[in-house]
N, C-alpha and C. Protein backbone atom coordinates (compact mmCIF):
# COMPACT_ATOMS: atom_id res chain seq x y z
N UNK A 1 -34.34 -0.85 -33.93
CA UNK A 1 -35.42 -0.50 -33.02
C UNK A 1 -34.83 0.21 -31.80
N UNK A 2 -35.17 1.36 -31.40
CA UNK A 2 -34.50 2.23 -30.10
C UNK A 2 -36.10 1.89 -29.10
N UNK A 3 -35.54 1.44 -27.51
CA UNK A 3 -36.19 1.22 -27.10
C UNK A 3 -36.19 2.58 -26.08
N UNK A 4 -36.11 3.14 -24.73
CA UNK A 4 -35.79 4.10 -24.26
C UNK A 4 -34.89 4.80 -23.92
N UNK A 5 -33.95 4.11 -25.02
CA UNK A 5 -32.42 5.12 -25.47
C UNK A 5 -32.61 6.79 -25.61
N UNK A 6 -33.40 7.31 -26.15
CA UNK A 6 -33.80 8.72 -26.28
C UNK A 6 -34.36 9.01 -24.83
N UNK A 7 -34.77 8.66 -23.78
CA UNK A 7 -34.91 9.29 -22.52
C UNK A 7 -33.60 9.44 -21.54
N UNK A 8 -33.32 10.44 -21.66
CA UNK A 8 -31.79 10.85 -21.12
C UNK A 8 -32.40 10.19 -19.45
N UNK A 9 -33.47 10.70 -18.94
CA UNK A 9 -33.72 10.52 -17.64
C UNK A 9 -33.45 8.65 -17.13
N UNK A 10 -34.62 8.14 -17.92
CA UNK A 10 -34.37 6.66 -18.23
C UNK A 10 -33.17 6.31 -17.94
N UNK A 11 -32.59 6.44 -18.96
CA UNK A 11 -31.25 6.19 -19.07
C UNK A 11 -30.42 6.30 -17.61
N UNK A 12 -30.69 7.50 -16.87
CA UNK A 12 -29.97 7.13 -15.82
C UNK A 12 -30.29 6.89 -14.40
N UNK A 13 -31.43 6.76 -14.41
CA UNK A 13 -32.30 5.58 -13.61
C UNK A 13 -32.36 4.61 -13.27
N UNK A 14 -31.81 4.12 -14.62
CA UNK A 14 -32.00 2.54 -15.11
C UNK A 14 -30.54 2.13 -14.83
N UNK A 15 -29.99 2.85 -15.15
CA UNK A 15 -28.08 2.18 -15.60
C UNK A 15 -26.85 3.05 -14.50
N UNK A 16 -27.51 4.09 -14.34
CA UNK A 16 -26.11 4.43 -13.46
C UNK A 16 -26.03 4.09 -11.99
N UNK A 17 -26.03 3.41 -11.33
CA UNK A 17 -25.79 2.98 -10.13
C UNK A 17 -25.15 1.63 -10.36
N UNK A 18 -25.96 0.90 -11.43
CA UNK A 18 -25.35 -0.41 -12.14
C UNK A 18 -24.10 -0.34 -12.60
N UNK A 19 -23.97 1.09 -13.41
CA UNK A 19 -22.98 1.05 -14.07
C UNK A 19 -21.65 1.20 -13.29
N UNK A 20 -21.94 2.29 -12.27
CA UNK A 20 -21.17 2.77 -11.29
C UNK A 20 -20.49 1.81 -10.58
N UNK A 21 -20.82 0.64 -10.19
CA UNK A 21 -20.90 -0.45 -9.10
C UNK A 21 -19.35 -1.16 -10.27
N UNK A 22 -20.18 -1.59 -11.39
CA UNK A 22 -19.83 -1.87 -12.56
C UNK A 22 -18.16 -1.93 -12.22
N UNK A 23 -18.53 -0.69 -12.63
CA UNK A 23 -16.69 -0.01 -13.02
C UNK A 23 -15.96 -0.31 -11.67
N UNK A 24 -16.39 0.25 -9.96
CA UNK A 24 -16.08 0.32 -8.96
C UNK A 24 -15.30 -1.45 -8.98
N UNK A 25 -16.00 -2.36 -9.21
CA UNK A 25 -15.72 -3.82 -9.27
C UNK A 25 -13.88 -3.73 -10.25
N UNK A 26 -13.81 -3.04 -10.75
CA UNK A 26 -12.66 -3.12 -11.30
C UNK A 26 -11.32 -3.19 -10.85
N UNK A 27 -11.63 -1.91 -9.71
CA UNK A 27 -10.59 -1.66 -8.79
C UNK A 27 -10.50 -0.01 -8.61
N UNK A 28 -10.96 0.54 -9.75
CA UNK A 28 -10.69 2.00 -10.05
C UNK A 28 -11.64 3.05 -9.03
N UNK A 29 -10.97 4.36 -9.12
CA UNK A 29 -11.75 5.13 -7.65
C UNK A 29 -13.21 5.54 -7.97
N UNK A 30 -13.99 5.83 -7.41
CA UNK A 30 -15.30 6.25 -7.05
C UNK A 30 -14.93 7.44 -8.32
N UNK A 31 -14.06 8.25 -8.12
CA UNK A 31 -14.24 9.56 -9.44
C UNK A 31 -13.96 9.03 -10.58
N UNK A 32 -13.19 7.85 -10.77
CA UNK A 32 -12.89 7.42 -12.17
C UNK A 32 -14.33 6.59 -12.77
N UNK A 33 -14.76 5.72 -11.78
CA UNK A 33 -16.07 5.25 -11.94
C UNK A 33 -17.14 6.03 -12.15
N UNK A 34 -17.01 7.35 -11.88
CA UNK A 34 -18.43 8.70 -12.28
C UNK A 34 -17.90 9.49 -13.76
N UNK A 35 -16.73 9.29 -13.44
CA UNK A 35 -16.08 9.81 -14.82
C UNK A 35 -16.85 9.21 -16.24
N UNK A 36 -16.42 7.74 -16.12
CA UNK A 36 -16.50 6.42 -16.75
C UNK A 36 -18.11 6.16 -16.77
N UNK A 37 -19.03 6.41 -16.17
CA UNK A 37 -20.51 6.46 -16.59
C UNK A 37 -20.93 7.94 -17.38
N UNK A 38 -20.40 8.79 -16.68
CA UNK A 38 -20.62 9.71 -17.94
C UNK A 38 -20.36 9.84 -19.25
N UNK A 39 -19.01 8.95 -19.36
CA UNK A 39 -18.59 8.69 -20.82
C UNK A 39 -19.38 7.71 -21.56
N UNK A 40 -19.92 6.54 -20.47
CA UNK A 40 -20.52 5.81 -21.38
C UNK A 40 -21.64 6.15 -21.47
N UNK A 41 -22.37 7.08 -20.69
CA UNK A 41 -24.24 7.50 -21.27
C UNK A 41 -23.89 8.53 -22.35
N UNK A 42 -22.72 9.37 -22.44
CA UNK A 42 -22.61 10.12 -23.82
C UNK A 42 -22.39 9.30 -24.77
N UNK A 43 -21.85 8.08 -24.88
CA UNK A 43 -21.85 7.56 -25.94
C UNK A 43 -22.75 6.51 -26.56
N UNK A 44 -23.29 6.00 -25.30
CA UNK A 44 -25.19 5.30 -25.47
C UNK A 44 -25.87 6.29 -26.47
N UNK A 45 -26.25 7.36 -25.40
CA UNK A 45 -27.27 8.21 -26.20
C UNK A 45 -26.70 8.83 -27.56
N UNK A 46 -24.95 9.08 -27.86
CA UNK A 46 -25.08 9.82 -29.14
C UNK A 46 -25.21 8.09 -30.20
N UNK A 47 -24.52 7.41 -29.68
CA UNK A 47 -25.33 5.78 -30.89
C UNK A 47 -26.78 5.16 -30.87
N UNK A 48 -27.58 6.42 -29.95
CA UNK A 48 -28.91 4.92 -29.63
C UNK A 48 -29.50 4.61 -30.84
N UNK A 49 -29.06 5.13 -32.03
CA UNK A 49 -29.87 5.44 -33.41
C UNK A 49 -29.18 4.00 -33.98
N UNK A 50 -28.05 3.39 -32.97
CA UNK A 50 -27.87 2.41 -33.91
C UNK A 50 -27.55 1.07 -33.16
N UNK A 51 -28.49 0.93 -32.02
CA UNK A 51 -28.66 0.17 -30.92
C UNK A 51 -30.02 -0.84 -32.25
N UNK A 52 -29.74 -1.75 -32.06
CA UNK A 52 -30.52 -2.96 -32.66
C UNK A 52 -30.73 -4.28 -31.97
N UNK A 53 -32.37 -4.19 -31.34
CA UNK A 53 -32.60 -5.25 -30.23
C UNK A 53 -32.53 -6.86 -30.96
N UNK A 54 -32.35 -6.96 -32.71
CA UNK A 54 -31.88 -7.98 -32.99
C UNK A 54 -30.94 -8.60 -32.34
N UNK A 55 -30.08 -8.22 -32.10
CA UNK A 55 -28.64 -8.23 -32.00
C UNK A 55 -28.21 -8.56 -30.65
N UNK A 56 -29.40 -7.79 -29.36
CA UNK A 56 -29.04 -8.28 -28.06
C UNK A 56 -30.19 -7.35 -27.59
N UNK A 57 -30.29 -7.21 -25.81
CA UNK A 57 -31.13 -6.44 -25.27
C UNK A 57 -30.15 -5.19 -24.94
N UNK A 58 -31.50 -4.28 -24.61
CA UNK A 58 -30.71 -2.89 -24.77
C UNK A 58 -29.48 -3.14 -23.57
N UNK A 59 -29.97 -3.73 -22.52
CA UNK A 59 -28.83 -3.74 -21.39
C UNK A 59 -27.69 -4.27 -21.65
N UNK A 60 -27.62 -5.22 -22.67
CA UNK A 60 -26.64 -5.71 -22.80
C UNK A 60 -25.61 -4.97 -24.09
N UNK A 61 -26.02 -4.11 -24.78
CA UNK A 61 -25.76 -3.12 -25.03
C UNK A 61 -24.65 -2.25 -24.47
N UNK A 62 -25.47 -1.41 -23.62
CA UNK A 62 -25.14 -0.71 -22.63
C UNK A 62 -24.06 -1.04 -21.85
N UNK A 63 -23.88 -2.30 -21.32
CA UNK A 63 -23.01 -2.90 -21.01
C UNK A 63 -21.40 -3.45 -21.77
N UNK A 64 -21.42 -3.25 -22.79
CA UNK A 64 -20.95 -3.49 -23.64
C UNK A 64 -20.21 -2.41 -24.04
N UNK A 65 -20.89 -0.87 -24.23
CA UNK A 65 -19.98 -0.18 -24.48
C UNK A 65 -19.63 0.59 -23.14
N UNK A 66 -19.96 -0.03 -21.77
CA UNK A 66 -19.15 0.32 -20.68
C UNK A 66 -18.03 -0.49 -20.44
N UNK A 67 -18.27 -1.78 -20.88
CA UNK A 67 -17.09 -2.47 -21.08
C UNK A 67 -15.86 -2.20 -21.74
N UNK A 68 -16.10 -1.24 -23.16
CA UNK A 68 -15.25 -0.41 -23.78
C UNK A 68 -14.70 0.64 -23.06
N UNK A 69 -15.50 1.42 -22.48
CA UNK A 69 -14.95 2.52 -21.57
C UNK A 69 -14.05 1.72 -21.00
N UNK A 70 -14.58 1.09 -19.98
CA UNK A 70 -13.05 0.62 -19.27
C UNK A 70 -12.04 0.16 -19.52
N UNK A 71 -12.28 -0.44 -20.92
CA UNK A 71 -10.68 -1.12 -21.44
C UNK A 71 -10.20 0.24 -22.20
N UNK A 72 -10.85 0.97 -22.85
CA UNK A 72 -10.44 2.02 -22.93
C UNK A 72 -9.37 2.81 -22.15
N UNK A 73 -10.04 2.77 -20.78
CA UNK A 73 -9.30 3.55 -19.56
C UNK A 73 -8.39 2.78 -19.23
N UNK A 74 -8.13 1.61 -19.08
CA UNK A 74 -7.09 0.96 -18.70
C UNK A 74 -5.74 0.80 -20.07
N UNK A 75 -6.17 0.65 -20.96
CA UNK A 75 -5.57 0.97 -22.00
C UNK A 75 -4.61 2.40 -22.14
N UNK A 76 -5.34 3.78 -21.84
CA UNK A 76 -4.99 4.60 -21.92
C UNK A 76 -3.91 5.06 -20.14
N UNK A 77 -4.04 3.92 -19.16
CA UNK A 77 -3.78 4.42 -18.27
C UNK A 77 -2.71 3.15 -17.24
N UNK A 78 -2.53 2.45 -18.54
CA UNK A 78 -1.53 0.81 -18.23
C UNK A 78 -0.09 1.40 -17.77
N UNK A 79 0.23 2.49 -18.39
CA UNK A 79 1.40 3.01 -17.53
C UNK A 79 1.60 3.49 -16.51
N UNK A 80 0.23 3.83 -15.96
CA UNK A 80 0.60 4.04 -14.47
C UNK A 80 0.59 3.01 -13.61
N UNK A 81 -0.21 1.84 -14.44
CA UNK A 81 -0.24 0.70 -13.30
C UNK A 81 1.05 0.18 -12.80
N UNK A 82 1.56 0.32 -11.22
CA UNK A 82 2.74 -0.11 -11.14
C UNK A 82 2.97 -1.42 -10.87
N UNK A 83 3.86 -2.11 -11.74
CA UNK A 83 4.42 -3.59 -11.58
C UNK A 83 4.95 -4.04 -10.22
N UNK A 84 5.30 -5.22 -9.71
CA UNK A 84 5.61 -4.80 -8.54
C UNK A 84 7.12 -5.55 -9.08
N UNK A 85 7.96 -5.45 -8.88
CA UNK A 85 9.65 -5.46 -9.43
C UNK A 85 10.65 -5.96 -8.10
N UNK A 86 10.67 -6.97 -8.50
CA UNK A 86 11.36 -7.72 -6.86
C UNK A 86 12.90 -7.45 -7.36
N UNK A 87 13.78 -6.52 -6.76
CA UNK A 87 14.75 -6.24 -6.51
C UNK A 87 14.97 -4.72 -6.14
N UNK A 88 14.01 -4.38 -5.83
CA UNK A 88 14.00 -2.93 -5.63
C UNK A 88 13.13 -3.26 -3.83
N UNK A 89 13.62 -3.33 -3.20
CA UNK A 89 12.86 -3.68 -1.64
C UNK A 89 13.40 -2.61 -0.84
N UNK A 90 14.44 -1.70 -1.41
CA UNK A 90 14.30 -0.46 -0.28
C UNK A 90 13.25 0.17 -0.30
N UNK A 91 12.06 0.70 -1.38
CA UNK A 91 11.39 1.15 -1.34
C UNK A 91 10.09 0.63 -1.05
N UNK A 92 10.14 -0.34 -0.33
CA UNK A 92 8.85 -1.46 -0.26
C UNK A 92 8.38 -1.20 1.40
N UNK A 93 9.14 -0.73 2.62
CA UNK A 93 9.35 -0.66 3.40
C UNK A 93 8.42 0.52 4.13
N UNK A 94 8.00 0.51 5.20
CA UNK A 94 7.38 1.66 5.52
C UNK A 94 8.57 2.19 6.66
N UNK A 95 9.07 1.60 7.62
CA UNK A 95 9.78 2.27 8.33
C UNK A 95 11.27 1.56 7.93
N UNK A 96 12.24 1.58 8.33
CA UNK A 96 13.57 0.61 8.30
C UNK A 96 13.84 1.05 9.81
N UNK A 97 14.30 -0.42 10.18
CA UNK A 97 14.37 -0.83 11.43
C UNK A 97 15.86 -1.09 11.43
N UNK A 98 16.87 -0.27 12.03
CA UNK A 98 18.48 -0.42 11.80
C UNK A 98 18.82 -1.45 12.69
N UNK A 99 18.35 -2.44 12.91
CA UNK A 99 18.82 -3.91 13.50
C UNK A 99 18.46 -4.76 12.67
N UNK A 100 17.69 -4.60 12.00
CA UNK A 100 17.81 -5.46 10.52
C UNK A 100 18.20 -5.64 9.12
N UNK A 101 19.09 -6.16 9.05
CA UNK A 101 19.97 -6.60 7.93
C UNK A 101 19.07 -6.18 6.64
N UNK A 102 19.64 -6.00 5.56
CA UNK A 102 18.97 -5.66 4.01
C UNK A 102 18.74 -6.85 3.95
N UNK A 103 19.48 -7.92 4.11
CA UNK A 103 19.08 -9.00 3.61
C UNK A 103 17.95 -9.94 4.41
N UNK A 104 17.91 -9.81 5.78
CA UNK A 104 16.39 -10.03 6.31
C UNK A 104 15.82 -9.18 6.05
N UNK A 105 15.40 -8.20 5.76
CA UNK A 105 14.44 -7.07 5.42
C UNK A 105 13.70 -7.76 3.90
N UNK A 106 14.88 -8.14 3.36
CA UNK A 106 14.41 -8.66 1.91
C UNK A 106 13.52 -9.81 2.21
N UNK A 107 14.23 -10.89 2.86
CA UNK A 107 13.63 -12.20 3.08
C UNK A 107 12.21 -12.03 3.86
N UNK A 108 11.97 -10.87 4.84
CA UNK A 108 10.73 -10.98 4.85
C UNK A 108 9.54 -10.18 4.61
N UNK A 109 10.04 -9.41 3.49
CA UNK A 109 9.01 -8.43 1.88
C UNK A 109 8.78 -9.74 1.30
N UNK A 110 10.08 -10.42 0.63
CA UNK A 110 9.28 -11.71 -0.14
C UNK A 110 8.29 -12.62 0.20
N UNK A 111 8.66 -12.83 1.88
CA UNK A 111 7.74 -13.69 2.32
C UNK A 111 6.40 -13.39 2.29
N UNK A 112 6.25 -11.82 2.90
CA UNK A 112 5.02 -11.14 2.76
C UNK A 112 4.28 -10.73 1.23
N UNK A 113 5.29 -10.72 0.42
CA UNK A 113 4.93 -11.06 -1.01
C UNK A 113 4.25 -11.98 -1.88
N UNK A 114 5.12 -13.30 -1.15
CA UNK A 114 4.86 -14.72 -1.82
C UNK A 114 3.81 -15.05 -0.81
N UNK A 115 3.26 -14.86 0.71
CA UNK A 115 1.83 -15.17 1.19
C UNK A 115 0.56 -14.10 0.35
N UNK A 116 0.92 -13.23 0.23
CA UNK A 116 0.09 -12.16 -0.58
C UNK A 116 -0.71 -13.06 -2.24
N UNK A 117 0.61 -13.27 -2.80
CA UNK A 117 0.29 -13.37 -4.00
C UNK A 117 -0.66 -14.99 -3.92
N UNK A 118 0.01 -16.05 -3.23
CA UNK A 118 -0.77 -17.19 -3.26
C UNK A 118 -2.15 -17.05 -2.38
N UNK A 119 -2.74 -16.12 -1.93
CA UNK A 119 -4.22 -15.82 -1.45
C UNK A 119 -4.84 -15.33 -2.96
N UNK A 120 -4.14 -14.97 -3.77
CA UNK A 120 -4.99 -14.71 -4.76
C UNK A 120 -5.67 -16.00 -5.58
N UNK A 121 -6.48 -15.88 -6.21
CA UNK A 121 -7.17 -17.31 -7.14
C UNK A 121 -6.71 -17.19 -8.53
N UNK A 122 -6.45 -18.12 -9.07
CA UNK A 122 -6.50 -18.60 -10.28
C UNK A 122 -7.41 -17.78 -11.35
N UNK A 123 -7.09 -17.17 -11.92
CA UNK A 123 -5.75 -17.15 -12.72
C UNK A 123 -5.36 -15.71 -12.73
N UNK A 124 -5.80 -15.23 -11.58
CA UNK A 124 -5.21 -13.69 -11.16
C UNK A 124 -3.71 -14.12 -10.54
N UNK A 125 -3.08 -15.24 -9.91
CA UNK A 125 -2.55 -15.89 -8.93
C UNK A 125 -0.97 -15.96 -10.31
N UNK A 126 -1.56 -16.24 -11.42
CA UNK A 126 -0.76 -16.83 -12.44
C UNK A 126 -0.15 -15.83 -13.14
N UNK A 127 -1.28 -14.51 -13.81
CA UNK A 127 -0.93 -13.56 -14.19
C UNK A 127 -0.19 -12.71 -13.66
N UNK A 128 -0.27 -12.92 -12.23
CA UNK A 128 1.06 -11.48 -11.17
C UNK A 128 2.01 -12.20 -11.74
N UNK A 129 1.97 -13.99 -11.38
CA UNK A 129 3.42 -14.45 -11.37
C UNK A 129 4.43 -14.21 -12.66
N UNK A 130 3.68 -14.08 -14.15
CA UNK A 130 3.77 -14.35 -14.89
C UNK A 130 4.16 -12.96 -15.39
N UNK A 131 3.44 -11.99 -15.46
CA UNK A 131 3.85 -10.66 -15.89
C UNK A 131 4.49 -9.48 -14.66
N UNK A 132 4.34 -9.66 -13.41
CA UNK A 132 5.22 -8.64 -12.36
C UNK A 132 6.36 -9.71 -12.16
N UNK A 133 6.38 -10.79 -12.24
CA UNK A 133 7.45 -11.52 -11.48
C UNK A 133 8.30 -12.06 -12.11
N UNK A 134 8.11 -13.00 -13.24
CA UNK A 134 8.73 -13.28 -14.09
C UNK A 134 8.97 -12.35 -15.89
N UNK A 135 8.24 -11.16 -15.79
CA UNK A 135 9.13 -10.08 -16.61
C UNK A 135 8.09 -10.31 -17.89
N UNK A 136 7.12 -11.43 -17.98
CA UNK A 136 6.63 -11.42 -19.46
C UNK A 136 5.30 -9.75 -19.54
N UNK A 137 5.40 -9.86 -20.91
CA UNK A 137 4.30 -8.79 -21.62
C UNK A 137 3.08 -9.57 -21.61
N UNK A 138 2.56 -8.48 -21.86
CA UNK A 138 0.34 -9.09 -21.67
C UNK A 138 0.70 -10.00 -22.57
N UNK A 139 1.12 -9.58 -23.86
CA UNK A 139 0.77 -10.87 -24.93
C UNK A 139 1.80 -11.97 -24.86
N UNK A 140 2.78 -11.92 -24.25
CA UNK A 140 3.67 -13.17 -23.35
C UNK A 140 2.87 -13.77 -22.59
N UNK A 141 2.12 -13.14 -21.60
CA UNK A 141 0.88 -13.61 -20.13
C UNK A 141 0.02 -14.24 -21.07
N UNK A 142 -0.44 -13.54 -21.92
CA UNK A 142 -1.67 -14.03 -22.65
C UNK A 142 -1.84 -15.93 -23.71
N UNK A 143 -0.74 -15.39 -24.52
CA UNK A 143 -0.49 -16.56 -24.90
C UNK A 143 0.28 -17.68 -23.72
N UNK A 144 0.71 -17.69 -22.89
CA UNK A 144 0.80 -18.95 -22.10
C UNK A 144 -0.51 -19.16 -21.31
N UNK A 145 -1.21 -18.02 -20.74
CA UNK A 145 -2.35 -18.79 -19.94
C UNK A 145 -3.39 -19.08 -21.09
N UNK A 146 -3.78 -18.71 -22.63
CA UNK A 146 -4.65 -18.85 -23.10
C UNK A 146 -6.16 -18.08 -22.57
N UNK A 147 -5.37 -17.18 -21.95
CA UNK A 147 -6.71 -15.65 -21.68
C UNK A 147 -6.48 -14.22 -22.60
N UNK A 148 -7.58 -14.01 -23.20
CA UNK A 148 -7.31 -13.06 -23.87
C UNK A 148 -6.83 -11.66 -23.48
N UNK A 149 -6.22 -11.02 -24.16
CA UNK A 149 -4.99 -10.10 -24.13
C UNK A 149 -6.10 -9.17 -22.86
N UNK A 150 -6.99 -8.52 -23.37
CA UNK A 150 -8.01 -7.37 -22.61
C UNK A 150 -8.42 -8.18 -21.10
N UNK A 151 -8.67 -9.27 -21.36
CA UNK A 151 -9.05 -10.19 -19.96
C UNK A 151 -7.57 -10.05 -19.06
N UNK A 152 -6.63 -10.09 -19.43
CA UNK A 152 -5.25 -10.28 -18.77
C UNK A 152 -5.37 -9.08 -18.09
N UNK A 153 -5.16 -7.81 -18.94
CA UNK A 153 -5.20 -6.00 -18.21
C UNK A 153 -6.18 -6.22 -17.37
N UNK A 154 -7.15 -6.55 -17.12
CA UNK A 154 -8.83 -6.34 -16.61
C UNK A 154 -8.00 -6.95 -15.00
N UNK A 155 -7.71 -8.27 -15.28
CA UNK A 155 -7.36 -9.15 -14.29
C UNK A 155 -6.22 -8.45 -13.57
N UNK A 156 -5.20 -7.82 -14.28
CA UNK A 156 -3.84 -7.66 -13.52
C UNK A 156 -4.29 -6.15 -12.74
N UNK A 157 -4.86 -5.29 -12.76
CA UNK A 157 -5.52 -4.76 -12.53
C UNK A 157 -5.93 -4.59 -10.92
N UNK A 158 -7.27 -5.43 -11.29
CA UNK A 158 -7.87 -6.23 -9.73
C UNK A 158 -7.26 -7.04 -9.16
N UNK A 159 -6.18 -7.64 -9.60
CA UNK A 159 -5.05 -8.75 -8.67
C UNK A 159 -3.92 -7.64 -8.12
N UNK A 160 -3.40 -7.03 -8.44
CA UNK A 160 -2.39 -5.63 -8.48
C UNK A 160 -3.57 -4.32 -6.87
N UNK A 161 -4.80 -4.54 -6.97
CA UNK A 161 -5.49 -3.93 -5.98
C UNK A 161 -5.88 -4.87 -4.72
N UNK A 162 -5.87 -6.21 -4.97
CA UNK A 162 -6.26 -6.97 -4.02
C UNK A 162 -4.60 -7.15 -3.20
N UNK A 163 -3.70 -7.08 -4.17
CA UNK A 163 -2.46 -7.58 -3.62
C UNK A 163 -1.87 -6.41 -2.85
N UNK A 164 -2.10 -5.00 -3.43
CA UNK A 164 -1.83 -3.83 -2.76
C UNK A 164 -2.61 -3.61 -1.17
N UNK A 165 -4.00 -3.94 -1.51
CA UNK A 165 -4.51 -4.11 0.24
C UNK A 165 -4.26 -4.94 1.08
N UNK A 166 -3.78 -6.65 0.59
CA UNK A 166 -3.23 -7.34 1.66
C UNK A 166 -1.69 -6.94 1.94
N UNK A 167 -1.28 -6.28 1.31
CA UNK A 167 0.32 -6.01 1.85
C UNK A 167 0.36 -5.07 2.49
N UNK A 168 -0.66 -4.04 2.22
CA UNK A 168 -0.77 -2.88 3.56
C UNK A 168 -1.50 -3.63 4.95
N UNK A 169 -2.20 -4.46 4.75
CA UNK A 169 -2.52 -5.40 5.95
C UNK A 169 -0.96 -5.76 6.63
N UNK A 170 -0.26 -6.18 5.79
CA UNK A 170 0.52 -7.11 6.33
C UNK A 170 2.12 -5.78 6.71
N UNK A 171 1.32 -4.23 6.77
CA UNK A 171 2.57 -3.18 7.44
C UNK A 171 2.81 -3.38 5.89
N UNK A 172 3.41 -3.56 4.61
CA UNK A 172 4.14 -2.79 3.83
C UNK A 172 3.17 -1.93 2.90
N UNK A 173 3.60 -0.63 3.14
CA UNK A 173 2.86 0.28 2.46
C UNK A 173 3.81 1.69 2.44
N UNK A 174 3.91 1.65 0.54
CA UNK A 174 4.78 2.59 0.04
C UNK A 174 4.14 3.23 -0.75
N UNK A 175 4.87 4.17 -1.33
CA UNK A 175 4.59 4.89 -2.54
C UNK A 175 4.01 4.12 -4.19
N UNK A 176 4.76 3.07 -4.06
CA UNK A 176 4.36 2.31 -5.23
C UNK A 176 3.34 1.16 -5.50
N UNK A 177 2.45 1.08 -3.91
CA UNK A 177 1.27 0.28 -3.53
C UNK A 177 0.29 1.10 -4.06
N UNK A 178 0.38 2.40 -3.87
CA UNK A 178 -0.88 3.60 -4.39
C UNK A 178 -1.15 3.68 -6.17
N UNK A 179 -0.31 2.80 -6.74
CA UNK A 179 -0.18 2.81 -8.43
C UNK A 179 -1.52 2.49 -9.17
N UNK A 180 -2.36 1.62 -7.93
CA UNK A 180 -3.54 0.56 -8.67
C UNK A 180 -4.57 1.52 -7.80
N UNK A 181 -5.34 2.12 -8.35
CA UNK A 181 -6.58 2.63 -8.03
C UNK A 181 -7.67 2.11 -7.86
């Protein structure tokens, strides 16, 4: 049964501001999020022939294969996400201050690191620790927290953007904070 899948107008009346918001919630920019609704109303409307309100409501639908888009995009775009790699702290730095030692410089990136990361919640809090900090793969992360593999990317993601804005709060802001969109 196609309900107002064939009204292109409908269609984005109804769903793109939702959808937009949608994606924006992810972490990703305002153009990747307009990008990412256009992909998914081209691909609504070229399947609406096989949209079946048995099965669910049209919104939830819709939702569903925006949900694809984005794992899609994150999928296709996991290599740019940058890890954050604790032994590399020259580049973590916005200015260097030549009265301070490398090794206080270090001690207080980590500190500003390790307050960063414990403001995050459960189980965004687990997954930094687990895959930037301690070196494991999604499906290493995955199988110890018992979150599925796509939920892990989704999460590291928005924990990797929340953690990038409190550390520019907290003065460190580099080149490799800009990785998470």
């Amino acid at each position: 049964m196609t309900l107002n899948l064939n009204n292109v107008e409908y269609l984005y009346k109804s769903y793109y501001n939702k959808l937009k918001f949608f994606f924006l919630k992810s972490g990703i920019t305002m153009d990747v999020a307009e990008e990412l609704c256009q992909e998914t109303f081209i691909k609504v409307y070229n399947n609406r022939d096989k949209y079946d309100s048995v099965k669910g409501s049209e919104n939830s639908w819709v939702y569903a294969i925006a949900r694809n888009e984005l794992t899609d995009f994150f999928r296709k775009n996991a290599k740019n996400v940058n890890s954050i790699e604790i032994g590399s702290w020259d580049t973590l730095t916005s200015s260097y201050d030549a009265s301070i030692t490398r090794q206080e410089e270090e001690r207080i990136l980590l500190e500003k690191l390790n307050k960063s990361i414990h403001l995050l919640k459960e189980p965004e809090k687990s997954i930094v620790v687990l895959h930037c900090i301690r070196g494991k793969s999604i499906a290493e992360t995955s199988l110890q927290t018992g979150i599925a593999q796509r939920t892990i990317s989704r999460r590291l993601v928005s924990a990797l953007t929340l953690l990038r804005e409190e550390l520019k709060s907290l003065g460190v802001d580099k080149t490799w904070l800009e990785g998470v969109k």
